[in-house]
Protein backbone atom coordinates (compact mmCIF):
# COMPACT_ATOMS: atom_id res chain seq x y z
CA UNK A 1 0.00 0.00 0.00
CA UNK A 2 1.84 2.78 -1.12
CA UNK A 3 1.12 6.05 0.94
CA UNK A 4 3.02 8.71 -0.76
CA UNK A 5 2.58 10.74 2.82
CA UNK A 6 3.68 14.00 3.64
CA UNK A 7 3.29 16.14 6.99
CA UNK A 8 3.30 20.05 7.49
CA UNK A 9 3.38 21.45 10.52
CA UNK A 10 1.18 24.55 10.80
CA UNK A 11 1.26 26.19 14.49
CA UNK A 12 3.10 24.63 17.16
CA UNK A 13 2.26 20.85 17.45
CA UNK A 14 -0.74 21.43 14.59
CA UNK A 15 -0.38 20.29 11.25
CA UNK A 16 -0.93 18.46 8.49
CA UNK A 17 -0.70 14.80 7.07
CA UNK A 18 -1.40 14.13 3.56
CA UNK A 19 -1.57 11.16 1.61
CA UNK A 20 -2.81 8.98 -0.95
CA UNK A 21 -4.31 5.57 -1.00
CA UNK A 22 -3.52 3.54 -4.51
CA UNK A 23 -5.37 1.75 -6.82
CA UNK A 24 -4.70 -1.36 -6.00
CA UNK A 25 -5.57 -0.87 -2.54
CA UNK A 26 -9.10 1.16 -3.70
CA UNK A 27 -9.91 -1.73 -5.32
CA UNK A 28 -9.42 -4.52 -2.65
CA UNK A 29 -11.17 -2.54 -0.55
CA UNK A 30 -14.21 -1.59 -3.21
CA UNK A 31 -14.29 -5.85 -3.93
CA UNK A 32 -14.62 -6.04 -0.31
CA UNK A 33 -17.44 -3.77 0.48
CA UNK A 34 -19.63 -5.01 -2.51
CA UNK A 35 -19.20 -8.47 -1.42
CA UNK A 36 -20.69 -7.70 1.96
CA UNK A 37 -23.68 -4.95 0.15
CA UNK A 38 -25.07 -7.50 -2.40
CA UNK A 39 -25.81 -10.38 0.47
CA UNK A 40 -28.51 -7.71 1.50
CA UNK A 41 -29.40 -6.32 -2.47
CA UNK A 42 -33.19 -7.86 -4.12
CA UNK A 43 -32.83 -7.34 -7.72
CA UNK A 44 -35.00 -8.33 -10.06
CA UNK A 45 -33.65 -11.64 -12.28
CA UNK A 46 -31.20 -12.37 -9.71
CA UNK A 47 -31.43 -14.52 -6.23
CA UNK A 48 -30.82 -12.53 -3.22
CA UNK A 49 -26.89 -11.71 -2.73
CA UNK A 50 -26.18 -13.00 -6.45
CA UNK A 51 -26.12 -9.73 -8.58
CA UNK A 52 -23.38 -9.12 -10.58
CA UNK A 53 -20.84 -5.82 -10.44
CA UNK A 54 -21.67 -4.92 -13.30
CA UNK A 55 -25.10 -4.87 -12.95
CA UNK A 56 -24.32 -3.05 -9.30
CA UNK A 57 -22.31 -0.46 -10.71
CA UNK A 58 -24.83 0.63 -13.71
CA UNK A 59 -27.75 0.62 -11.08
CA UNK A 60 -26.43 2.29 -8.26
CA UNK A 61 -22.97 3.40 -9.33
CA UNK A 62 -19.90 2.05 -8.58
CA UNK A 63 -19.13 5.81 -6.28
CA UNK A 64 -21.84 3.97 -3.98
CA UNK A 65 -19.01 1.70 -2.56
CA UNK A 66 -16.82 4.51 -2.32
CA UNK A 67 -17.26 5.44 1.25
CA UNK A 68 -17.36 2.13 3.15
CA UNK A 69 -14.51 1.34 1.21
CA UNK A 70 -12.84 4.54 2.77
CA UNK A 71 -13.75 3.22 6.35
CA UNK A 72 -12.11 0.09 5.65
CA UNK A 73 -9.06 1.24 3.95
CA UNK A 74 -8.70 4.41 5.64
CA UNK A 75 -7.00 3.06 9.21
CA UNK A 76 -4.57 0.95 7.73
CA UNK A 77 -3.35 3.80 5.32
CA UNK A 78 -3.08 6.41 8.20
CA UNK A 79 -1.08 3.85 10.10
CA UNK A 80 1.38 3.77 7.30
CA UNK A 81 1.15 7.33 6.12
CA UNK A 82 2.29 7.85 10.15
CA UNK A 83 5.23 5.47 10.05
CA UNK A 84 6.30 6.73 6.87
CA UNK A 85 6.63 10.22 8.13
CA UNK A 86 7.82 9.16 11.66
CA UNK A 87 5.48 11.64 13.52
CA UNK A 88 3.40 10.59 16.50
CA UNK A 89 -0.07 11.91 16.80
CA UNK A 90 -1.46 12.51 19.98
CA UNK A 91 -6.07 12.63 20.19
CA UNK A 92 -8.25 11.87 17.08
CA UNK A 93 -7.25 13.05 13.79
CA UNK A 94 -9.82 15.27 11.79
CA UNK A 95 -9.89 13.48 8.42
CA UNK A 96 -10.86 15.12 5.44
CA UNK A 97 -11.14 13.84 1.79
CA UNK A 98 -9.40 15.72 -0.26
CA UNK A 99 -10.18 13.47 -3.64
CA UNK A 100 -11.73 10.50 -4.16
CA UNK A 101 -11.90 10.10 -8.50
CA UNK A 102 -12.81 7.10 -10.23
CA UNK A 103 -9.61 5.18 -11.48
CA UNK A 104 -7.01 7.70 -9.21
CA UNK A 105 -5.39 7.47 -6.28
CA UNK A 106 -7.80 8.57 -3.50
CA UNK A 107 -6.48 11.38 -1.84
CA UNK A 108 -6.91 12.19 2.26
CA UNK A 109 -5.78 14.67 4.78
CA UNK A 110 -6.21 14.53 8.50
CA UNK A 111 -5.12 17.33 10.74
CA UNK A 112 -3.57 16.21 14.11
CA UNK A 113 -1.46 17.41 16.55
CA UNK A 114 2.04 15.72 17.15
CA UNK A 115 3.72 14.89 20.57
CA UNK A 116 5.96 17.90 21.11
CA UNK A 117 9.98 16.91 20.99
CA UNK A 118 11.96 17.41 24.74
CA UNK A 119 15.72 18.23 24.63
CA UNK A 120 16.86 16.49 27.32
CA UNK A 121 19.52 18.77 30.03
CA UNK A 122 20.96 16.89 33.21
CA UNK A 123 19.11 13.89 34.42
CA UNK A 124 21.76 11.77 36.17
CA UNK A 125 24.05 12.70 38.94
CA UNK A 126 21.58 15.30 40.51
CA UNK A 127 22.03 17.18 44.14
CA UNK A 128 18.88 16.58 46.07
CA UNK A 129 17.96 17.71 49.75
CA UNK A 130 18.90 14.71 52.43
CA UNK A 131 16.24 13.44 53.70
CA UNK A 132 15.73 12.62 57.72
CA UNK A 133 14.65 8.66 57.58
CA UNK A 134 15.86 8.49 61.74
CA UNK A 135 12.71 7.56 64.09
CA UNK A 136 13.56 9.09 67.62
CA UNK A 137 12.46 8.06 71.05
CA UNK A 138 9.19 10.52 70.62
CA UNK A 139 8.36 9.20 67.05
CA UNK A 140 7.19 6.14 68.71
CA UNK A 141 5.77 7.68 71.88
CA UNK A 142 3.29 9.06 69.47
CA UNK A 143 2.71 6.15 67.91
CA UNK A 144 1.75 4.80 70.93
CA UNK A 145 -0.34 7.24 71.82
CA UNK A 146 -1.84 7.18 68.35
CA UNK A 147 -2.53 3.58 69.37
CA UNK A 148 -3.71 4.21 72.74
CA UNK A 149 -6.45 6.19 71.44
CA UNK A 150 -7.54 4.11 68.85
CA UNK A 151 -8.08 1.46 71.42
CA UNK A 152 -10.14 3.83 73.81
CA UNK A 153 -13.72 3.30 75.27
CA UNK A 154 -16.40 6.02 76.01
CA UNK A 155 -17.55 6.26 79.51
CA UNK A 156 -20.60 8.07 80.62
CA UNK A 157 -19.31 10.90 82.25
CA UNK A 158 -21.14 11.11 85.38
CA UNK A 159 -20.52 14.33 86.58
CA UNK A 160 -18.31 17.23 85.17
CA UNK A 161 -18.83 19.56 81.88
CA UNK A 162 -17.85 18.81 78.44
CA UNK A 163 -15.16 19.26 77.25
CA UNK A 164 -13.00 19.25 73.49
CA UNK A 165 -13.01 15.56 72.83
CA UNK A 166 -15.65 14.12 74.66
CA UNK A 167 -18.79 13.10 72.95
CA UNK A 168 -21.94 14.40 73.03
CA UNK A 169 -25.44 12.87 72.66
CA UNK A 170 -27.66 15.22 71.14
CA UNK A 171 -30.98 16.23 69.77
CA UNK A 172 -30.94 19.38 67.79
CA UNK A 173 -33.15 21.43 65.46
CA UNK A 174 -32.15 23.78 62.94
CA UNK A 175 -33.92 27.07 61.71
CA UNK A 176 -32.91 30.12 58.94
CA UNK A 177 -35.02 33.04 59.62
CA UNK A 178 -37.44 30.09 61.55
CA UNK A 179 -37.97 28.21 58.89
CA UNK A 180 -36.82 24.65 59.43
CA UNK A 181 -34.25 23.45 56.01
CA UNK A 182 -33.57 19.89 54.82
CA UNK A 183 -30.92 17.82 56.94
CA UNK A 184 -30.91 20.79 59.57
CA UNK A 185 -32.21 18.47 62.44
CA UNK A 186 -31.60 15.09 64.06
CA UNK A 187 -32.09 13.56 67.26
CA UNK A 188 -30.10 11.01 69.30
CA UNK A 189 -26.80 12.69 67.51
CA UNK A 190 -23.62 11.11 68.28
CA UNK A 191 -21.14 13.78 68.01
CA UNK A 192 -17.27 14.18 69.03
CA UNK A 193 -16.38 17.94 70.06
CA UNK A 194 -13.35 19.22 68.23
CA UNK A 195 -14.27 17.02 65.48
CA UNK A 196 -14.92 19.50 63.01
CA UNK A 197 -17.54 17.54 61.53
CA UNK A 198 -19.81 20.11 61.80
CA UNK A 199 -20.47 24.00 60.89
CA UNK A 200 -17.43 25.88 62.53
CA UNK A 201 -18.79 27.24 65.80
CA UNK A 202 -21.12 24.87 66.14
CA UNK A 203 -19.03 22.19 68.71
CA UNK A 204 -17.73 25.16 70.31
CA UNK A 205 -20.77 26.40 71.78
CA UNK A 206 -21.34 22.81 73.33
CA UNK A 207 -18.21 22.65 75.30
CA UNK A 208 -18.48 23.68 78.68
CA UNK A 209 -21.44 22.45 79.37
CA UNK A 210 -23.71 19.59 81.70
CA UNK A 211 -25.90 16.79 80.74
CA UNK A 212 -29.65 18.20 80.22
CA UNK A 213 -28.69 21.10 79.47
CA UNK A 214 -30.38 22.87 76.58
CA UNK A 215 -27.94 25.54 74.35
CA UNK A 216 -29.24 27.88 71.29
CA UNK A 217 -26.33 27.19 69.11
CA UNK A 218 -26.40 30.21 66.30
CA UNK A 219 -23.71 30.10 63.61
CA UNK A 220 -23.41 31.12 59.68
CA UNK A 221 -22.76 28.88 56.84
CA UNK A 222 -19.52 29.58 55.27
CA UNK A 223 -19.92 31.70 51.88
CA UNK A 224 -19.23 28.62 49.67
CA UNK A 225 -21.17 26.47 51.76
CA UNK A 226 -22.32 23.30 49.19
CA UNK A 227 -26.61 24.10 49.72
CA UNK A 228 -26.10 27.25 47.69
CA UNK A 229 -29.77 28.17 49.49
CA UNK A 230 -27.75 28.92 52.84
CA UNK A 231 -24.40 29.87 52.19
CA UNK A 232 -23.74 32.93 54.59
CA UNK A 233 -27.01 32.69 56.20
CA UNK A 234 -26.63 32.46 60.14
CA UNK A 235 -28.85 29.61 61.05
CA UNK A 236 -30.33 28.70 64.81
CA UNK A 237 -29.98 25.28 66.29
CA UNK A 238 -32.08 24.09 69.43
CA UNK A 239 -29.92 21.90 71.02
CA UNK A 240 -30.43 19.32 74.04
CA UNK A 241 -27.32 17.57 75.41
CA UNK A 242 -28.68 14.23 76.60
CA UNK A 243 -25.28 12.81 77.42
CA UNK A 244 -22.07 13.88 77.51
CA UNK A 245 -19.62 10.59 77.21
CA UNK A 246 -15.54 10.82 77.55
CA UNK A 247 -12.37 8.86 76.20
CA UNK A 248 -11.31 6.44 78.89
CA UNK A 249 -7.48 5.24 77.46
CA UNK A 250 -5.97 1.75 78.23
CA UNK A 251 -2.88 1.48 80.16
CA UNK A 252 0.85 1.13 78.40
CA UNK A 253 1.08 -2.32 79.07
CA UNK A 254 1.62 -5.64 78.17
CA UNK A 255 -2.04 -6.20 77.98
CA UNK A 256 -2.44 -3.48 75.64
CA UNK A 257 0.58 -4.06 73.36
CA UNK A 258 -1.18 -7.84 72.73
CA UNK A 259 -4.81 -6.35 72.20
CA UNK A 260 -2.98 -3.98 69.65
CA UNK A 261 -0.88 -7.21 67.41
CA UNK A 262 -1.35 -10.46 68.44
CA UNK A 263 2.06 -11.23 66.77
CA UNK A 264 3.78 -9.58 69.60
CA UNK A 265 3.73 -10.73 73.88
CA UNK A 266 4.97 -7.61 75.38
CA UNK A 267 4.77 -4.20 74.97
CA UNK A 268 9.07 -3.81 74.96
CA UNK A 269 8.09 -6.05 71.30
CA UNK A 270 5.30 -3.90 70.16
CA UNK A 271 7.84 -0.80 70.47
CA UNK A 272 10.49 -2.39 68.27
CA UNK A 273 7.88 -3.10 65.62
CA UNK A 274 6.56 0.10 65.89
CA UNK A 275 9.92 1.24 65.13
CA UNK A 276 10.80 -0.98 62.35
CA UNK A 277 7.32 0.38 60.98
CA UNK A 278 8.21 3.90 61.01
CA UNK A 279 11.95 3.58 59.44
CA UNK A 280 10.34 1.47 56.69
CA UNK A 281 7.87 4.33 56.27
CA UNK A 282 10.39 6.79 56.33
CA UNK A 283 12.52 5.31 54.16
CA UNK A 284 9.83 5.25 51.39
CA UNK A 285 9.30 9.01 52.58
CA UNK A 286 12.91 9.64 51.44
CA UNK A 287 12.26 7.73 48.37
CA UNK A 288 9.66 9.02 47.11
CA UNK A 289 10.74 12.48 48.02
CA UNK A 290 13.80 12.43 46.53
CA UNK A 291 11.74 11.00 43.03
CA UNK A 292 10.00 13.44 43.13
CA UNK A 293 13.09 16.43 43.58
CA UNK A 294 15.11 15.03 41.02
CA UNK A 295 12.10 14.32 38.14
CA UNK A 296 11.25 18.18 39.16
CA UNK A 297 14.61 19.37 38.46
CA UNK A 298 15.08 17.44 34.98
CA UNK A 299 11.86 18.92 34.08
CA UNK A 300 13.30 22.03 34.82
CA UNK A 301 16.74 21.32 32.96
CA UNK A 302 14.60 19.68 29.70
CA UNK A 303 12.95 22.13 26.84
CA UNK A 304 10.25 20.75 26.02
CA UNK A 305 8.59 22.21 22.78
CA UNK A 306 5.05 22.89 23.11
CA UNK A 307 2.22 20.76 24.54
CA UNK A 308 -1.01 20.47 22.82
CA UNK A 309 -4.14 21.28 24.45
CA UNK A 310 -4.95 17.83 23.16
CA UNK A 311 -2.96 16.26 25.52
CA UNK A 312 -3.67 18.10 28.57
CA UNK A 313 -6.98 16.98 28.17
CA UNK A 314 -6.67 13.27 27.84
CA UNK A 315 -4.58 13.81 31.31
CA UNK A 316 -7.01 15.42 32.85
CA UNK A 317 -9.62 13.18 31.55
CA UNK A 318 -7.94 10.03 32.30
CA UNK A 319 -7.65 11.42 35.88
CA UNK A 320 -10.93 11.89 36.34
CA UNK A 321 -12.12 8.53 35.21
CA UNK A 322 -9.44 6.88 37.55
CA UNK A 323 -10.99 9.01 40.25
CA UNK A 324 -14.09 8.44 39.70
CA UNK A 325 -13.41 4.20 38.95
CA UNK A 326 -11.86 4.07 42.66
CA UNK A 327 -15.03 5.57 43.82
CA UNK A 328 -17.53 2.81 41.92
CA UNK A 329 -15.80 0.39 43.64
CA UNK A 330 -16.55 1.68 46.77
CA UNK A 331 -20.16 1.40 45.34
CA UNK A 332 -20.10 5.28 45.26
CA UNK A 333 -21.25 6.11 41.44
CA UNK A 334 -20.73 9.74 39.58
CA UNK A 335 -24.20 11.00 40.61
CA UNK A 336 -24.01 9.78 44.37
CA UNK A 337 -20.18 11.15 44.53
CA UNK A 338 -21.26 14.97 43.19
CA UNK A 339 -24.35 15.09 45.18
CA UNK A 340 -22.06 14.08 48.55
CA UNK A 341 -19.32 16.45 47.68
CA UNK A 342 -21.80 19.09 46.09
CA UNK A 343 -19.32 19.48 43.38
CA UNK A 344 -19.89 19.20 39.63
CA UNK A 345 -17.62 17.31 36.78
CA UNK A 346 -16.61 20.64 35.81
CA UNK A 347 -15.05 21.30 39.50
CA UNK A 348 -13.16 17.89 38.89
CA UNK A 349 -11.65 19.27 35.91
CA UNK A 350 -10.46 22.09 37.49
CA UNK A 351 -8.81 20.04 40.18
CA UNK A 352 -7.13 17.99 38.08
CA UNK A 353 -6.32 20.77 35.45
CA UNK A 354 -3.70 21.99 38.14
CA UNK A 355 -1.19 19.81 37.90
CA UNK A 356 -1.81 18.61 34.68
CA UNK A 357 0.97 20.11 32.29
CA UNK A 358 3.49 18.77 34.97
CA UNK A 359 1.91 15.47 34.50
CA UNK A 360 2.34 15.38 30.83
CA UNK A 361 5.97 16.95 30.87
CA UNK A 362 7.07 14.44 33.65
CA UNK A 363 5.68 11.42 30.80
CA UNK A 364 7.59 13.22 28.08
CA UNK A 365 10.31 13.56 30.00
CA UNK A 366 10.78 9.94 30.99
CA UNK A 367 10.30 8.60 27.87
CA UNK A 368 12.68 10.42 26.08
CA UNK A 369 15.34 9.10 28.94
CA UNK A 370 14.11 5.42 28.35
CA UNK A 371 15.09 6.54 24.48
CA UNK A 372 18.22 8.38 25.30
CA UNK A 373 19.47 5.60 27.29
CA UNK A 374 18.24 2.86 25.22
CA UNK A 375 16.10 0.36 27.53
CA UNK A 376 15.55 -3.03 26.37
CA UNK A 377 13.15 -5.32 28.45
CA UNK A 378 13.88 -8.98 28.80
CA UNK A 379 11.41 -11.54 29.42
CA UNK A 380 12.17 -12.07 33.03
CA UNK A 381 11.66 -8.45 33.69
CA UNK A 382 8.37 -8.90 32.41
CA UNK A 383 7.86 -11.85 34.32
CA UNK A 384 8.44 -10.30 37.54
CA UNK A 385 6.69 -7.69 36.65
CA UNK A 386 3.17 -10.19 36.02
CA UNK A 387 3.88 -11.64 39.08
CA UNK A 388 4.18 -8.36 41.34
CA UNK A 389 1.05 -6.92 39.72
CA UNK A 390 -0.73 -10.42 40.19
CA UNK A 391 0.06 -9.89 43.62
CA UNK A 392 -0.91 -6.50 43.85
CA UNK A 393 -4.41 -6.93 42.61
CA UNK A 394 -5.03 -10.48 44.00
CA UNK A 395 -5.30 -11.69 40.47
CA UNK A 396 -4.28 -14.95 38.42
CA UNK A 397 -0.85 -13.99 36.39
CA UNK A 398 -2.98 -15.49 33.59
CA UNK A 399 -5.12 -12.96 34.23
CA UNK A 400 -2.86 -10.20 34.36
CA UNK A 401 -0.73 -11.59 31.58
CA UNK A 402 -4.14 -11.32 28.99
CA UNK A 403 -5.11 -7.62 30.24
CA UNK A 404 -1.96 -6.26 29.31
CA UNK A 405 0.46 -6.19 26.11
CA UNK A 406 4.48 -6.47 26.01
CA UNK A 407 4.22 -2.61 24.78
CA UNK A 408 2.36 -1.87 27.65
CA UNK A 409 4.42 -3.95 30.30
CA UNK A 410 7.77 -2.78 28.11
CA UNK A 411 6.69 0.98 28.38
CA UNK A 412 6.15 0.88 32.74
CA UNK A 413 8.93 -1.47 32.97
CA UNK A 414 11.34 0.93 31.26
CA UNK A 415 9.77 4.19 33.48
CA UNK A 416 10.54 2.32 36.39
CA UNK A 417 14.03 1.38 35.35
CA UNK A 418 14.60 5.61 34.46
CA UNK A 419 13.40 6.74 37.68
CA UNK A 420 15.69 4.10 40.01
CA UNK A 421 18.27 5.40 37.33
CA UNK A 422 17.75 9.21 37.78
CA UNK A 423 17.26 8.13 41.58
CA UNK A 424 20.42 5.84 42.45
CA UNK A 425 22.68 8.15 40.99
CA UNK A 426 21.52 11.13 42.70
CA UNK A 427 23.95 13.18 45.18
CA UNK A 428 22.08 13.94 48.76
CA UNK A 429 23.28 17.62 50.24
């Protein structure tokens, strides 16, 4: 299939490919089409699906073919016409026919943009910040306190006032200029103070005070409040404290340091582990931290030519799908997740729109080191690489192996290989 292709570039990453399909192919591709239109022709004289072409072409035209056989030539000739000119598109061409005569080479055009070129600077041998990865003596006191309260039990508080962390029990009835409003009342409330689960002011106003005791809570919805009908509107809540219930912590002990990991018999072992657990998490810390540093900097030492809108909208796209897919399986769908939030798809967009030229630079990037340095992937790297995702996902490496492609597994092998690269040889300061 000959392509004769040829690409202009117009404005930035915008341009043009043009090229031609031949004969030959046009008429594979006609003999193809026809073969599938006459099983559905009725023509007088002849059985269903056993008209001749010739008797096609001087009924309906032989131009009549002409398009489906465009649809079914057309991908494999923009395939070639892209290899030939060694470009790579990034979104969905906009294809336009340019000719299409009878015995001619067809002739097509598709406007695309093109994945901008990087020129890479310094990637290896990079100063980066030292990181602290040391766990002290107070590191794991507060672990253990972190632990301590997790393990705590409410107690009726018998006597006393309440106080920032206790919990209340509460009935309570909301009004905006005395009119009652949706969700503004609730009885039997279970609510810790200091929480900040509720409007700020509201928990406040309940510390300090006795079981029984009744307390006109007034505060104001904040301006961007999500029920747009009572942003800044100061709202009344009658409020009765039925019980007021306090954190009673377990003692450091033994006891406690088996109730918190069964793998462990004293609370001297629970302390190591808790220390091995922070160091591991610090290390990571450092890791990641230091990823991140030196991937910032050889953004910053790169020139990157410049990115198509195209592409900063499949990122930000493709992060809100991923988004969204972690919160379906949590059985929270798109409708459920903007009426709990009281945000909109367009609010998602701008979220993700932040950070989303870094995002594509930072892929750029990276894949013109796995290029520079010329990254081959052998079999057992992919066959480590089944086996950690298989593990990862609780899936069958069968599984795993059939969902994804040696380009795909090639192309996060060889990311992963650039960043321990860019990573390993930096210099900590």
């Amino acid at each position: 299939m000959a392509t004769q292709a040829e690409w202009t570039k117009e404005k930035d990453q915008d341009g043009k490919l043009t090229f031609e399909i031949d004969q030959d192919t046009i008429k594979q591709g006609l003999d193809t089409v026809f073969q599938r239109v006459r099983k559905t022709l009725n023509v007088p004289g002849f059985r269903k699906g056993k008209v001749p072409r010739v008797v096609f072409n001087q009924m309906y035209g032989e131009e009549a073919l002409y398009q489906d056989a465009l649809n079914d030539v057309l991908p494999l000739a923009y395939s070639k016409a892209i290899d030939e000119t060694k470009i790579k598109p990034v979104g969905q061409p906009q294809v336009s026919i340019e000719s299409m005569e009878a015995d001619k080479p067809w002739k097509i055009s598709a406007t695309i943009a093109i994945e901008p070129e990087v020129k890479l600077g310094d990637y290896k041998g990079l100063e980066v910040k030292k990181q602290d990865t040391d766990v002290a003596d107070t590191d794991i006191d507060d672990e253990l306190t972190r632990l301590q309260k997790q393990q705590a039990e409410l107690v009726l508080k018998e006597d006393g006032k309440s106080e920032k962390g206790d919990t209340v029990i509460i009935d309570y009835k909301g009004t905006v200029d005395g009119v009652a409003f949706d969700g503004g009342s609730a009885d039997n409330y279970s609510l810790e103070l200091g929480s900040g689960s509720f409007i700020p002011g509201f928990e406040d106003q309940l510390i300090d005070h006795q079981s029984g005791d009744d307390v006109d809570v007034k505060v104001t919805f904040p301006e961007d409040y999500q029920a747009k009908d009572l942003a800044g509107k100061e709202a009344h809540f009658q409020t009765k404290i039925h019980e007021i219930k306090t954190k009673e912590l377990p003692e450091l002990d033994d006891d406690f340091a088996k109730d918190v990991d069964e793998d462990v018999n004293s609370l001297s072992e629970l302390k190591t582990k808790v220390k091995e657990r922070l160091q591991d998490q610090r290390k990571a810390a450092a890791e990641d931290a230091i990823e991140t540093e030196v991937v910032d900097q050889a953004i910053e030492n790169a020139t990157f030519e410049a990115i198509p809108q195209v592409m900063i909208d499949t990122d930000v796209q493709n992060q809100i799908d991923q988004y969204l897919g972690n919160m379906q399986r949590q059985g929270i769908n798109p409708n459920m997740y903007y009426q709990m939030t009281g945000t909109t798809e367009d609010d998602l967009k701008k979220q993700f729109s932040q950070d989303a030229e870094k995002r594509v630079k930072t892929n750029l990037l990276l894949e013109a080191i796995v290029k520079a340095e010329d990254i081959k992937v052998s079999d057992d790297e992919r066959d480590e690489e089944v086996k950690e995702l298989a593990q990862d996902y609780g899936m069958q490496e069968d599984a795993v192996r059939n969902a994804l492609s040696n380009e795909m597994l090639d192309h996060d092998i060889a990311i992963k290989r650039v960043v321990d690269l860019m990573t390993d040889s930096a210099v900590e300061k």
